[in-house]
Protein backbone atom coordinates (compact mmCIF):
# COMPACT_ATOMS: atom_id res chain seq x y z
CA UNK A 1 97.26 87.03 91.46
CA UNK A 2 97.64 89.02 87.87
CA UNK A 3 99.73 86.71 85.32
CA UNK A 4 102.96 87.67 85.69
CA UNK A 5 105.35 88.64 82.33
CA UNK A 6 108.31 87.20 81.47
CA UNK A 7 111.12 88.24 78.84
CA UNK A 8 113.99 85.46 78.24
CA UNK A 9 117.34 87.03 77.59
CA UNK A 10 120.10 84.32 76.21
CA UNK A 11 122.13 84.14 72.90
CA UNK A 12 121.19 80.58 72.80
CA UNK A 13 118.34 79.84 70.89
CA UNK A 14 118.42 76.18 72.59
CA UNK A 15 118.17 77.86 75.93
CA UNK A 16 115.68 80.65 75.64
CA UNK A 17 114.02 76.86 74.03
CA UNK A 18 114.32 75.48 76.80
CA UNK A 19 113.13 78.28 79.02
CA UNK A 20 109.95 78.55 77.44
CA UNK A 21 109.29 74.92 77.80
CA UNK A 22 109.58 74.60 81.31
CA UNK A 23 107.28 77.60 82.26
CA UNK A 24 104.74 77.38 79.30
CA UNK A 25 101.90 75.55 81.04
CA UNK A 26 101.92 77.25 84.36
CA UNK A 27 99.22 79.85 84.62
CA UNK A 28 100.92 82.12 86.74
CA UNK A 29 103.42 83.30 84.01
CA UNK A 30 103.50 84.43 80.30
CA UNK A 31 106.93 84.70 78.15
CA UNK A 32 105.58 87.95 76.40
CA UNK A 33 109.34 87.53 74.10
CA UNK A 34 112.72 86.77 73.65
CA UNK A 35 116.11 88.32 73.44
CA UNK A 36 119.56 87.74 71.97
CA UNK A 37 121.51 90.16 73.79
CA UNK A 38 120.87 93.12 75.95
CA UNK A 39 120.60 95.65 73.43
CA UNK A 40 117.58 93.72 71.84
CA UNK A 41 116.28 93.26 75.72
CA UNK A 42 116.63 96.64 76.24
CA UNK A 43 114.01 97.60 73.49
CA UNK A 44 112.13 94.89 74.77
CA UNK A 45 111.72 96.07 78.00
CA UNK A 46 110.59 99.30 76.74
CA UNK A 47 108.12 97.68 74.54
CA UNK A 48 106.68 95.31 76.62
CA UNK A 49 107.10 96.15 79.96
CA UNK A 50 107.94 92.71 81.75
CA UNK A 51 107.46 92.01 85.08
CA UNK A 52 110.42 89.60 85.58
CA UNK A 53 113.20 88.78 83.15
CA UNK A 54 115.81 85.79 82.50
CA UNK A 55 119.30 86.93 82.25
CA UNK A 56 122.33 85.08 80.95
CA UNK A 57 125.90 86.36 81.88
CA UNK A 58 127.73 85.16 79.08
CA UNK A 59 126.21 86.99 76.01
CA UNK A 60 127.64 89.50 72.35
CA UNK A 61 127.70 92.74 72.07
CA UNK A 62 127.57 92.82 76.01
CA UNK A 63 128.08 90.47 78.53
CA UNK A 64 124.96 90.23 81.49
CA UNK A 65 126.54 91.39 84.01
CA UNK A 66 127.01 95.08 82.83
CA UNK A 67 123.52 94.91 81.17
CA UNK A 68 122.03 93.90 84.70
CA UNK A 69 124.02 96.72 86.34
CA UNK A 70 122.76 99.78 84.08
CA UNK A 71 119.51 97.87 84.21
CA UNK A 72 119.25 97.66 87.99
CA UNK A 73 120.80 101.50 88.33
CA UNK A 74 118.29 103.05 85.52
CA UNK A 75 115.43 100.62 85.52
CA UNK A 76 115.05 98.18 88.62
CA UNK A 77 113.25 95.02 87.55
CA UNK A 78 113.46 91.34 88.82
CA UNK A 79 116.30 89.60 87.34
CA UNK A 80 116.59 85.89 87.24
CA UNK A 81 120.28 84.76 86.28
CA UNK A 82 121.33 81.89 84.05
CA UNK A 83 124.95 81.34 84.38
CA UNK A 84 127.26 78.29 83.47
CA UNK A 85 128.25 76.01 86.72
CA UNK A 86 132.05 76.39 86.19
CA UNK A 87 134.25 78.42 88.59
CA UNK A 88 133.62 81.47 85.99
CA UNK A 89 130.57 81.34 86.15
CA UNK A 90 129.75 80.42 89.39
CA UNK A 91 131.72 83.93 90.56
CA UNK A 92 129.72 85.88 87.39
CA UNK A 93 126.66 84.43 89.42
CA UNK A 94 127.61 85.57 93.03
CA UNK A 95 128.56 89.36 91.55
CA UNK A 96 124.91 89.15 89.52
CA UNK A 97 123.34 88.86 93.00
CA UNK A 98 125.29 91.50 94.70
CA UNK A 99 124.23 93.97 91.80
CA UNK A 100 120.38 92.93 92.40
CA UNK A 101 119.73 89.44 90.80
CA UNK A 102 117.25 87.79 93.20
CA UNK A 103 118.31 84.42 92.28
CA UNK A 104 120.88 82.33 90.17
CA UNK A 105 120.74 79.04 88.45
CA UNK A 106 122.56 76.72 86.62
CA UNK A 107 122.57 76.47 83.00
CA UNK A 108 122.07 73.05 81.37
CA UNK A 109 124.32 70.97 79.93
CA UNK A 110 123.72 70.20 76.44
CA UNK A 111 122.06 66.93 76.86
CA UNK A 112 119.85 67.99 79.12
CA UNK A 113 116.08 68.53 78.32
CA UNK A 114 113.32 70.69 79.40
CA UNK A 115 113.01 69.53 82.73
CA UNK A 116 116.56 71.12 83.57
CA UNK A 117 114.77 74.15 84.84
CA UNK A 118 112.17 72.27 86.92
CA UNK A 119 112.00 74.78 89.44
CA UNK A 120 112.25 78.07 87.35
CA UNK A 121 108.07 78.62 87.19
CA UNK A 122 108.79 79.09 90.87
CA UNK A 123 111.65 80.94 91.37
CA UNK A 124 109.97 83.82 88.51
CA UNK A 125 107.11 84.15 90.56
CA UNK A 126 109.39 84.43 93.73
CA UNK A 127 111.02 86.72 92.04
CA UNK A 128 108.27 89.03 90.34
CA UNK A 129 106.61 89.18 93.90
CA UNK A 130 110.46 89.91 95.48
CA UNK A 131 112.05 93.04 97.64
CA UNK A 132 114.59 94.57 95.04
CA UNK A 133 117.46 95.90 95.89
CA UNK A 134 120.02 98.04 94.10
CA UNK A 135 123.72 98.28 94.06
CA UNK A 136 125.30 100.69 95.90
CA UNK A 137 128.04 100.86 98.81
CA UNK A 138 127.58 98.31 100.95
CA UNK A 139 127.54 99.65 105.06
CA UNK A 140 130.63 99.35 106.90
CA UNK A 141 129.72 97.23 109.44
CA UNK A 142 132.04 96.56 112.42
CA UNK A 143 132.57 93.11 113.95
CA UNK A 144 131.33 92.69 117.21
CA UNK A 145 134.02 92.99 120.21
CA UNK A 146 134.20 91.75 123.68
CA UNK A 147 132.42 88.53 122.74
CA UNK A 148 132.13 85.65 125.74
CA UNK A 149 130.86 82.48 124.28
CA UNK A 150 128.45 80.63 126.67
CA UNK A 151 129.00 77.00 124.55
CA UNK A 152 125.75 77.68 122.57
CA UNK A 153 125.85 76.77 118.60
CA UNK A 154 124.69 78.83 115.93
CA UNK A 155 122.55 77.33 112.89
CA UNK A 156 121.73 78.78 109.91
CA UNK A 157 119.04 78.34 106.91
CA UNK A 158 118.56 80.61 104.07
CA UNK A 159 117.81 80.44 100.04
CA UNK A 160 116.79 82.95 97.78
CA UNK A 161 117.87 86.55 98.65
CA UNK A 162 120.31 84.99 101.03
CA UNK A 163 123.61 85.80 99.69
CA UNK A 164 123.22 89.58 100.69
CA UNK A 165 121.68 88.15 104.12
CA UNK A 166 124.15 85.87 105.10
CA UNK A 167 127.21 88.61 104.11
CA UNK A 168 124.84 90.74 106.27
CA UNK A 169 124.71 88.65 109.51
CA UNK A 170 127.73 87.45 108.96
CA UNK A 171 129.87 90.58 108.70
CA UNK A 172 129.22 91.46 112.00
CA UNK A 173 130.44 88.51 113.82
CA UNK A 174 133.68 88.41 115.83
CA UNK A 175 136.85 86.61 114.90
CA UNK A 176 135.31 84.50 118.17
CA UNK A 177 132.38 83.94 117.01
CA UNK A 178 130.01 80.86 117.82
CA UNK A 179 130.44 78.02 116.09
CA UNK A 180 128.51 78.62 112.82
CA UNK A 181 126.66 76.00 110.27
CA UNK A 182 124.86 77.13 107.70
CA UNK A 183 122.86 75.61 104.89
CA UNK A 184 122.04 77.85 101.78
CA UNK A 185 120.02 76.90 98.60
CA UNK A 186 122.63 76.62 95.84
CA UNK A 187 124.46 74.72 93.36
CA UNK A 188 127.55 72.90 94.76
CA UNK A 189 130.05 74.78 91.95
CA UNK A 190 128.22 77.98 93.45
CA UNK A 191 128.28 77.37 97.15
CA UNK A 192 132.09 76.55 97.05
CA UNK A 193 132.81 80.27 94.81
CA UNK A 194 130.55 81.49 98.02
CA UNK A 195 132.90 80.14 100.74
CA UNK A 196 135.78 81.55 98.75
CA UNK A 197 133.78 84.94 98.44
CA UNK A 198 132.86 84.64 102.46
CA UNK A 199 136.60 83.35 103.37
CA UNK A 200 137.69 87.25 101.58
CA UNK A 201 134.82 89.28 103.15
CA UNK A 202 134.55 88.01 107.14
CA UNK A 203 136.64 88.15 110.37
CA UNK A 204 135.79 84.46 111.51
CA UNK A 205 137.58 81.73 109.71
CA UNK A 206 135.34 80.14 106.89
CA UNK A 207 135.15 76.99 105.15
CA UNK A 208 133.07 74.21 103.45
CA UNK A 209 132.16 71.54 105.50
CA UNK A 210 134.17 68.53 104.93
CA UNK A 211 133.65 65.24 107.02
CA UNK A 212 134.22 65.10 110.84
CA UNK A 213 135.06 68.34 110.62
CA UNK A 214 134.49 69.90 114.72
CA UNK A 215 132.19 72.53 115.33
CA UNK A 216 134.85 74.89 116.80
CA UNK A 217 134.68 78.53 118.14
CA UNK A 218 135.49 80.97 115.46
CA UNK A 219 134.92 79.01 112.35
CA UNK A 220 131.78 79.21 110.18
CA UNK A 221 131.35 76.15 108.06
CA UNK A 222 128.34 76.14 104.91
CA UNK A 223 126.68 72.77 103.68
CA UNK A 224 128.91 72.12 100.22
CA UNK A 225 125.53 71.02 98.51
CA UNK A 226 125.97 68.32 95.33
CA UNK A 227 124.79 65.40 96.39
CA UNK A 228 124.96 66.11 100.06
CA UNK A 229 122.89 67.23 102.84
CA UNK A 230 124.93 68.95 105.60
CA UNK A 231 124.10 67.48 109.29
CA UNK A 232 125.63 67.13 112.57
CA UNK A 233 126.49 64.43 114.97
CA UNK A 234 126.75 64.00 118.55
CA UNK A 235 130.96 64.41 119.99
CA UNK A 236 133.07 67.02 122.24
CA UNK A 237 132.38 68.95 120.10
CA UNK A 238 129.64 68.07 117.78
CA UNK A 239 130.72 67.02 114.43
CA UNK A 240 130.11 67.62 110.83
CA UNK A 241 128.43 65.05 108.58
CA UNK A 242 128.02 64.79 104.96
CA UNK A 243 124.70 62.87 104.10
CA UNK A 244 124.31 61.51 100.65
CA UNK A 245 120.00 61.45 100.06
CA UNK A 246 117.40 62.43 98.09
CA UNK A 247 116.06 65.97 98.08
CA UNK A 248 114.41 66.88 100.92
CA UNK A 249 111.34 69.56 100.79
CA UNK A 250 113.00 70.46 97.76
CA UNK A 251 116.74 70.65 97.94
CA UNK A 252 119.50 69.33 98.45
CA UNK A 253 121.46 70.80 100.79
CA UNK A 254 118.08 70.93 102.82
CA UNK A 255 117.91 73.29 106.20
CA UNK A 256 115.17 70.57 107.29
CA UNK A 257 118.09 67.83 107.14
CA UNK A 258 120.92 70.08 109.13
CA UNK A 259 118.04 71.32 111.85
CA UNK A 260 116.93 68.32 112.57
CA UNK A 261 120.21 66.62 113.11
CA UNK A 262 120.68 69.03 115.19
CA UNK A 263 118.02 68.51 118.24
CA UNK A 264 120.70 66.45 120.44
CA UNK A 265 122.13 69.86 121.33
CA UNK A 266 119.03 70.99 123.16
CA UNK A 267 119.60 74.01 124.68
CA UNK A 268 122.53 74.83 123.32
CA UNK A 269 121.23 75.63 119.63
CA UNK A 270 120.45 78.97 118.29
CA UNK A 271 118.39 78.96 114.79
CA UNK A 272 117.94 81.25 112.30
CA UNK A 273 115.79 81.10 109.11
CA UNK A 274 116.71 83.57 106.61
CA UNK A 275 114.98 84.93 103.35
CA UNK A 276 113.75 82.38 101.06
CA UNK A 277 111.23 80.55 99.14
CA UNK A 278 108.97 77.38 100.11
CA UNK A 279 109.15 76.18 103.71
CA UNK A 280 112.48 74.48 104.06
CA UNK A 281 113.84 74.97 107.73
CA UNK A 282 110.18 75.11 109.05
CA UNK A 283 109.61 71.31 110.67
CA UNK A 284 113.36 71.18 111.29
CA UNK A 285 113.12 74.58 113.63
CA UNK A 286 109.98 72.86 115.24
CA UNK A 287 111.59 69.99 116.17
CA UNK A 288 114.63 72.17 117.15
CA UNK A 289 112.42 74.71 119.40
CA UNK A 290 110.57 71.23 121.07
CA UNK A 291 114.23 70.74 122.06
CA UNK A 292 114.32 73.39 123.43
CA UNK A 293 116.65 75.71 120.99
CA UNK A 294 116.19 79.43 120.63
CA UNK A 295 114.66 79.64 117.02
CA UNK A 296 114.42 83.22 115.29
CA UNK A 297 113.09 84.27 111.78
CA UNK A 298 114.29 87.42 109.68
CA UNK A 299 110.71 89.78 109.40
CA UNK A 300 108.84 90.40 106.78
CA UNK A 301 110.50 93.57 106.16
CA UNK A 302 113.97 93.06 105.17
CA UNK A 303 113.06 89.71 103.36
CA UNK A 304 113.65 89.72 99.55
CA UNK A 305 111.15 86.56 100.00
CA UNK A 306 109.09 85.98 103.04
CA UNK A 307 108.93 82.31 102.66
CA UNK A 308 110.36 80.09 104.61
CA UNK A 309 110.69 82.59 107.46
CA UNK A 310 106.68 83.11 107.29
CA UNK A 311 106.33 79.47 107.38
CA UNK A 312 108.41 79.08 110.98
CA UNK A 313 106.62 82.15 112.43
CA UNK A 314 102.88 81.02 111.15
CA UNK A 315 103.22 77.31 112.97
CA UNK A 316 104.95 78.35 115.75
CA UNK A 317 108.35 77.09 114.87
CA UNK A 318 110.40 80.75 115.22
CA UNK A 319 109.75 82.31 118.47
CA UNK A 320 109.86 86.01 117.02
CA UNK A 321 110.85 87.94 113.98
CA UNK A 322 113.78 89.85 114.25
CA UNK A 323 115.15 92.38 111.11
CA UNK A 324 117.74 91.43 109.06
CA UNK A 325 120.13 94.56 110.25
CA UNK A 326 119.19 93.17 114.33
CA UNK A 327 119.85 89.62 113.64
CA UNK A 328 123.83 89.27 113.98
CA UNK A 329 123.06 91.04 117.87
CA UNK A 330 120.41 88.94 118.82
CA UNK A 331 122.09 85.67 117.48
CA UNK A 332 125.43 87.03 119.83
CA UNK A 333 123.10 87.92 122.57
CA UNK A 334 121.78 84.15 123.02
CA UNK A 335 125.34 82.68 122.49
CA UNK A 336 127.10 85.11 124.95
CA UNK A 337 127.57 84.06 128.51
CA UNK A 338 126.70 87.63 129.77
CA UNK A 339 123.74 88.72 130.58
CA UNK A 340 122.05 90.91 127.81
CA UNK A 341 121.74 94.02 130.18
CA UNK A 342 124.72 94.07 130.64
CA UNK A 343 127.19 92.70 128.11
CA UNK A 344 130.26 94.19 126.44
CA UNK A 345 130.14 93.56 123.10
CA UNK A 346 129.14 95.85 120.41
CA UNK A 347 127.61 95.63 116.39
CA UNK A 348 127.51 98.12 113.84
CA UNK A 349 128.53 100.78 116.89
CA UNK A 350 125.91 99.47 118.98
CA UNK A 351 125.97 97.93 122.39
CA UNK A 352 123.72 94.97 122.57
């Protein structure tokens, strides 16, 4: 795989520092320069042609969002965005990735030292390697309608690129939907300015999951992240549980922790692995599918990364690859107490 070339953007000089630390002795990557704001990026880019770049929102002269927007309109590149973990700039971080970012983290706090971006060298390649996409009008999509729920639960794993998949799936779910959970690779300031973001956007009724908190029809709940994997517990009906731990295959929230918790429901589960990078989700959805849960994978396709979804398909875990703009249907279809030849509801205009 060609060395891949990367251009730090960030007014701070301890940051683009920083950066450059953390990715200077893996092979894969090259900083090939560094800018203080985007009109010195911008000259940059012409000059040196990067393959992936770092982008902080909060920057002179203009701030990264509108940089990321003309760049993404007149120049699509991979973006990588460094934003502050406050409410700010957790919602500056959720708008970067609906104009094209393919991933957001968190800056550092001051005292922290070059191991705060421990998993950047990863996420660049990820990135440089990633399905763009632009801004533009979103589809209208139409919830579904006529939805019977047959007592099956939905479950959810996704991480980079999974913003725009999740707002996907989940846009086309009826105000009855399935119980929901869903795990997403974030930081916990960023995954509660996502449930806000989702609680705006969706029919359903959406929340963080808190404690005890019943898997009910017509709510969505997403893993809160921090120091807390998301899992379930056995109850009429199941229950939420926050699990204080170590990272597990990588993260924390970790799809591995919430899958796995889930196996008492047997039958009744319904997984999903969305876009992302690594293999988290994969040995939880095995165990799930030995259960014997329906397990699906987004394809290859419509991944911005065709990680973790690879991972299920290539042991076995997923059953089948469905696309991203198929998966709300199928999902319905397993959790709807018709029969699929037959049944009334409809997506995107659709019957399924």
């Amino acid at each position: 795989m060609p060395v891949k070339k990367v251009l730090i953007v960030d007014d701070s000089a301890t940051i683009r520092h920083l950066i450059r630390s953390s990715i200077a002795n893996d092979s894969r990557l090259q900083v090939i320069g560094e800018a203080a704001d985007p009109y010195e990026a911008r000259e940059k880019i012409k000059l040196l042609n990067p393959d992936v770049l770092t982008l902080d929102v909060e920057m002179p002269r203009m701030n990264g969002l509108e940089f990321l927007e003309k760049l993404m309109r007149l120049r699509p590149m991979p973006v990588i965005m460094v934003s502050t973990e406050t409410h700010k700039g957790s919602a500056a971080a959720l708008e970067a990735l609906s104009l094209g970012a393919v991933e957001c983290i968190g800056k550092p706090r001051v005292e922290a030292t070059a191991d705060a971006f421990w998993n950047l060298a990863d996420l660049l390649v990820a990135a440089a390697n990633a399905r763009l996409h632009t801004a533009g009008p979103r589809p209208k999509l139409t919830p579904a309608t006529g939805f019977d729920w047959n007592g099956n639960v939905i479950l959810v794993g996704s991480s980079t690129g999974g913003v725009d998949a999740l707002e996907t799936l989940l846009s086309e779910f009826p105000e009855n939907c399935p119980p929901t959970v869903i795990t997403q690779h974030m930081p916990e300031t960023f995954l509660a300015s996502f449930a806000a973001r989702l609680q705006r956007q969706i029919v359903p009724q959406f929340a963080l999951a808190s404690p005890q908190a019943p898997l009910e029809q017509g709510r969505v709940y997403l893993a809160p992240g921090g120091a807390h994997h998301l899992a379930l517990t056995r109850g009429e009906p199941a229950l939420c549980k926050l699990v204080a731990g170590d990272k597990r295959s990588g993260h924390r929230p970790s799809v591995d922790v919430l899958f796995e918790s889930a196996q008492f429901l047997g039958e009744r589960a319904v997984s999903v692995l969305l876009t992302g990078m690594g293999r988290d989700g994969a040995d939880g959805m095995m165990t799930l599918r030995r259960a014997g849960a329906r397990c699906l994978a987004q394809d290859e396709a419509s991944s911005v990364v065709f990680g973790m979804p690879k991972v299920a398909l290539q042991t076995g875990a997923a059953e089948r690859a469905v696309p991203l703009e198929a998966m709300a249907g199928e999902v319905l279809a397993l959790c709807s107490s018709q029969r699929r030849a037959t049944q009334g509801f409809v997506t995107r205009g659709r019957a399924v």
